[in-house]
C-alpha atoms as a PDB file:
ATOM      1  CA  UNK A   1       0.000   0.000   0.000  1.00  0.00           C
ATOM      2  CA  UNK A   2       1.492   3.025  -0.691  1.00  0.00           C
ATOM      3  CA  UNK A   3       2.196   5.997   1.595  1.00  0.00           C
ATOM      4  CA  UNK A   4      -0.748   8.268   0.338  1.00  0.00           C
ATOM      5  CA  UNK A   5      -3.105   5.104   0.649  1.00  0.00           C
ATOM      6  CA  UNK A   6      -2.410   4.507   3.938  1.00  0.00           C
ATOM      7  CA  UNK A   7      -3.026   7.787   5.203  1.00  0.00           C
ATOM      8  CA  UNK A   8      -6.240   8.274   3.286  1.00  0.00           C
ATOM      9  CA  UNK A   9      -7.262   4.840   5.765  1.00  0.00           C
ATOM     10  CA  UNK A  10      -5.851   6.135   9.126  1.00  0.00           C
ATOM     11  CA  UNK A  11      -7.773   8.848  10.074  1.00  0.00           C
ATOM     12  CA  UNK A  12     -11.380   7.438   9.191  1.00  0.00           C
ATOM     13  CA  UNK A  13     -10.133   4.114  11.231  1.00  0.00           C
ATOM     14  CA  UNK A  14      -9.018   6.325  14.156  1.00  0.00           C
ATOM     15  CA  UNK A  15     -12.295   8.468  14.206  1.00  0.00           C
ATOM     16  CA  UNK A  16     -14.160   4.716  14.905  1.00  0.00           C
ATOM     17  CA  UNK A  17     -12.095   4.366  17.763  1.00  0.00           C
ATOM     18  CA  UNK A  18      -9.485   1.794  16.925  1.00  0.00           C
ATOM     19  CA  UNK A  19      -6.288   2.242  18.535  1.00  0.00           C
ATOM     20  CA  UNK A  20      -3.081   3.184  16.505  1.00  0.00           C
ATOM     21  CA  UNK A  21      -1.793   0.112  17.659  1.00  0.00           C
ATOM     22  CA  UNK A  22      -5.281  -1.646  16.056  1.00  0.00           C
ATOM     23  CA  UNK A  23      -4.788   0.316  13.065  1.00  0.00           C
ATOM     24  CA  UNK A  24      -0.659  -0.675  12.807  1.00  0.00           C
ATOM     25  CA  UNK A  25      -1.196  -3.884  13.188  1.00  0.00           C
ATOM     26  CA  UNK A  26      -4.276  -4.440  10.319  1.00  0.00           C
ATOM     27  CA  UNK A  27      -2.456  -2.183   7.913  1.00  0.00           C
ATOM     28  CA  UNK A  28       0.576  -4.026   8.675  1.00  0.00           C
ATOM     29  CA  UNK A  29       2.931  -1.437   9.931  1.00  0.00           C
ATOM     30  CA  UNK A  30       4.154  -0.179  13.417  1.00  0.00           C
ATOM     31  CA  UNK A  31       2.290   1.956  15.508  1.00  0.00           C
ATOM     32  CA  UNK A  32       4.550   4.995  15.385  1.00  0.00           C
ATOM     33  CA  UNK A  33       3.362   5.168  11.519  1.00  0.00           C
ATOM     34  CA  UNK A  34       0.372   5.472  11.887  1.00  0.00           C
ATOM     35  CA  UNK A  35       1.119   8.465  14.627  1.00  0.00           C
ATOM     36  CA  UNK A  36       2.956  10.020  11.749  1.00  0.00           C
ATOM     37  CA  UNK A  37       0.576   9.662   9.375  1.00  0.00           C
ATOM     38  CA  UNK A  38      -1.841  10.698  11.441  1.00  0.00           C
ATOM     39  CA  UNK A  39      -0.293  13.911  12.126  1.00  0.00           C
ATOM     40  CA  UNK A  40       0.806  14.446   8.428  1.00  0.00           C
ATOM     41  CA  UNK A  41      -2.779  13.416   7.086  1.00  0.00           C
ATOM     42  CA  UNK A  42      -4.813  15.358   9.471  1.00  0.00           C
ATOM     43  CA  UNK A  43      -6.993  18.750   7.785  1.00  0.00           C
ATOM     44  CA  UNK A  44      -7.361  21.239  10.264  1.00  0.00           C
ATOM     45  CA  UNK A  45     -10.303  20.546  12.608  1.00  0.00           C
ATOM     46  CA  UNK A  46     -13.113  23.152  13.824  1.00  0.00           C
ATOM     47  CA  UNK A  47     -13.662  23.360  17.389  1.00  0.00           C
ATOM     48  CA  UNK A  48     -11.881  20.153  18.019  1.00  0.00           C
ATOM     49  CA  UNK A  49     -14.823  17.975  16.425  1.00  0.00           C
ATOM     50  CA  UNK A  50     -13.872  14.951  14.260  1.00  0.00           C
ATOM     51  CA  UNK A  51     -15.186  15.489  10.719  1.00  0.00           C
ATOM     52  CA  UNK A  52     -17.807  13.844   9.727  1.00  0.00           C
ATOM     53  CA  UNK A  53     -17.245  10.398   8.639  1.00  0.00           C
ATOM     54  CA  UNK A  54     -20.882   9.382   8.730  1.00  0.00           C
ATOM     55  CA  UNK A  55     -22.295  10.666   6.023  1.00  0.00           C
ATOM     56  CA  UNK A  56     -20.201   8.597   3.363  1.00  0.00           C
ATOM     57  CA  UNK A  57     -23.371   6.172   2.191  1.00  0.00           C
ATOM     58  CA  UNK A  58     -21.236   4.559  -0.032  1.00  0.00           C
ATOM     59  CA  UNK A  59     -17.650   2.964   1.126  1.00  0.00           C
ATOM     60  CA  UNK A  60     -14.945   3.041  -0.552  1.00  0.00           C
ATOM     61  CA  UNK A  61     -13.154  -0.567  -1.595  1.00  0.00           C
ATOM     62  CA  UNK A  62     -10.389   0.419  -0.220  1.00  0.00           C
ATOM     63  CA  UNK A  63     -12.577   0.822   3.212  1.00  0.00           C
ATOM     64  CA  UNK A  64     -13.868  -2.583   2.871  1.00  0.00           C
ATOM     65  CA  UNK A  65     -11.275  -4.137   2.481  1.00  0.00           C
ATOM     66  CA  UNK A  66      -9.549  -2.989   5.261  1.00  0.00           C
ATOM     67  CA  UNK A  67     -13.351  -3.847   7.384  1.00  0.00           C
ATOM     68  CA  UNK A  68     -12.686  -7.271   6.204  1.00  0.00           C
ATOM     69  CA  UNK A  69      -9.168  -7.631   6.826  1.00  0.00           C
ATOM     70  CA  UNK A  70      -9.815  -6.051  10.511  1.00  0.00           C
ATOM     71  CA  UNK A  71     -12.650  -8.691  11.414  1.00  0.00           C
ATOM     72  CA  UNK A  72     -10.542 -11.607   9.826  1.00  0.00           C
ATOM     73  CA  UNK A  73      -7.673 -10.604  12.389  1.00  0.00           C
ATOM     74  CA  UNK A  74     -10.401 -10.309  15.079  1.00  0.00           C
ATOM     75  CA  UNK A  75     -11.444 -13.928  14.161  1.00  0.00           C
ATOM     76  CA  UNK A  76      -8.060 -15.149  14.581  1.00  0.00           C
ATOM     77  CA  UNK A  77      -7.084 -13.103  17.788  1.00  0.00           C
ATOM     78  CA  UNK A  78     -10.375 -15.135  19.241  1.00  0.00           C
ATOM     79  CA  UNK A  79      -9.494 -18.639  17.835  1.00  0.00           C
ATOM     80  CA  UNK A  80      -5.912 -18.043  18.961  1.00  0.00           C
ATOM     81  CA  UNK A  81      -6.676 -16.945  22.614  1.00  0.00           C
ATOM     82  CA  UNK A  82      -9.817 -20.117  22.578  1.00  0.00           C
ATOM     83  CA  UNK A  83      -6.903 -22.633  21.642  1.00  0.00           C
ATOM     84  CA  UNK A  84      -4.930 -21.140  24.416  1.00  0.00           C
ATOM     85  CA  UNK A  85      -7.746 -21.749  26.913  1.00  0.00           C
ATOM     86  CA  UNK A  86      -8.333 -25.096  25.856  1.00  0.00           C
ATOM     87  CA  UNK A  87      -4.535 -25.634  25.669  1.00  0.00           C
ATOM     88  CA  UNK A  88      -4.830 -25.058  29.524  1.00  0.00           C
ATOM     89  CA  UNK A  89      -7.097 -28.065  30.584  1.00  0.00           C
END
């Protein structure tokens, strides 16, 4: 993905309250990135309110494909810590 992608997917991530840590680690990249890009890719904001996000109807590809590749880590995460509870018995 290249640089301008990846900041275009940051903030709209960040404004549905995933962690940069979340966002690093489905985008693929560490943490601090995603601080920088967040800082480089941010448009000056009004009265400290987020803009607003929610009035996109349609999504962008781009958008679901990161949605899917977010709930396909989520799925693992879970099946990874259920194996290590059952590992425990």
């Amino acid at each position: 993905m290249e640089i301008s992608e990846r900041r275009e997917v940051v903030q709209p991530l960040a404004d549905e309250g995933m962690t940069q840590q979340q966002i690093g680690d489905v985008l693929g990249v560490h943490h601090d990135t995603v601080r920088i890009d967040l800082k480089s890719g941010n448009p000056a904001k009004t009265n400290g309110q987020k803009p607003d996000i929610a009035g996109n109807a349609a999504k962008t590809e781009k958008q679901k494909a990161l949605e899917a590749e977010r709930d396909a880590e989520r799925c693992r995460r879970d099946e990874a810590g259920r194996g290590a509870i059952t590992n425990l018995s």
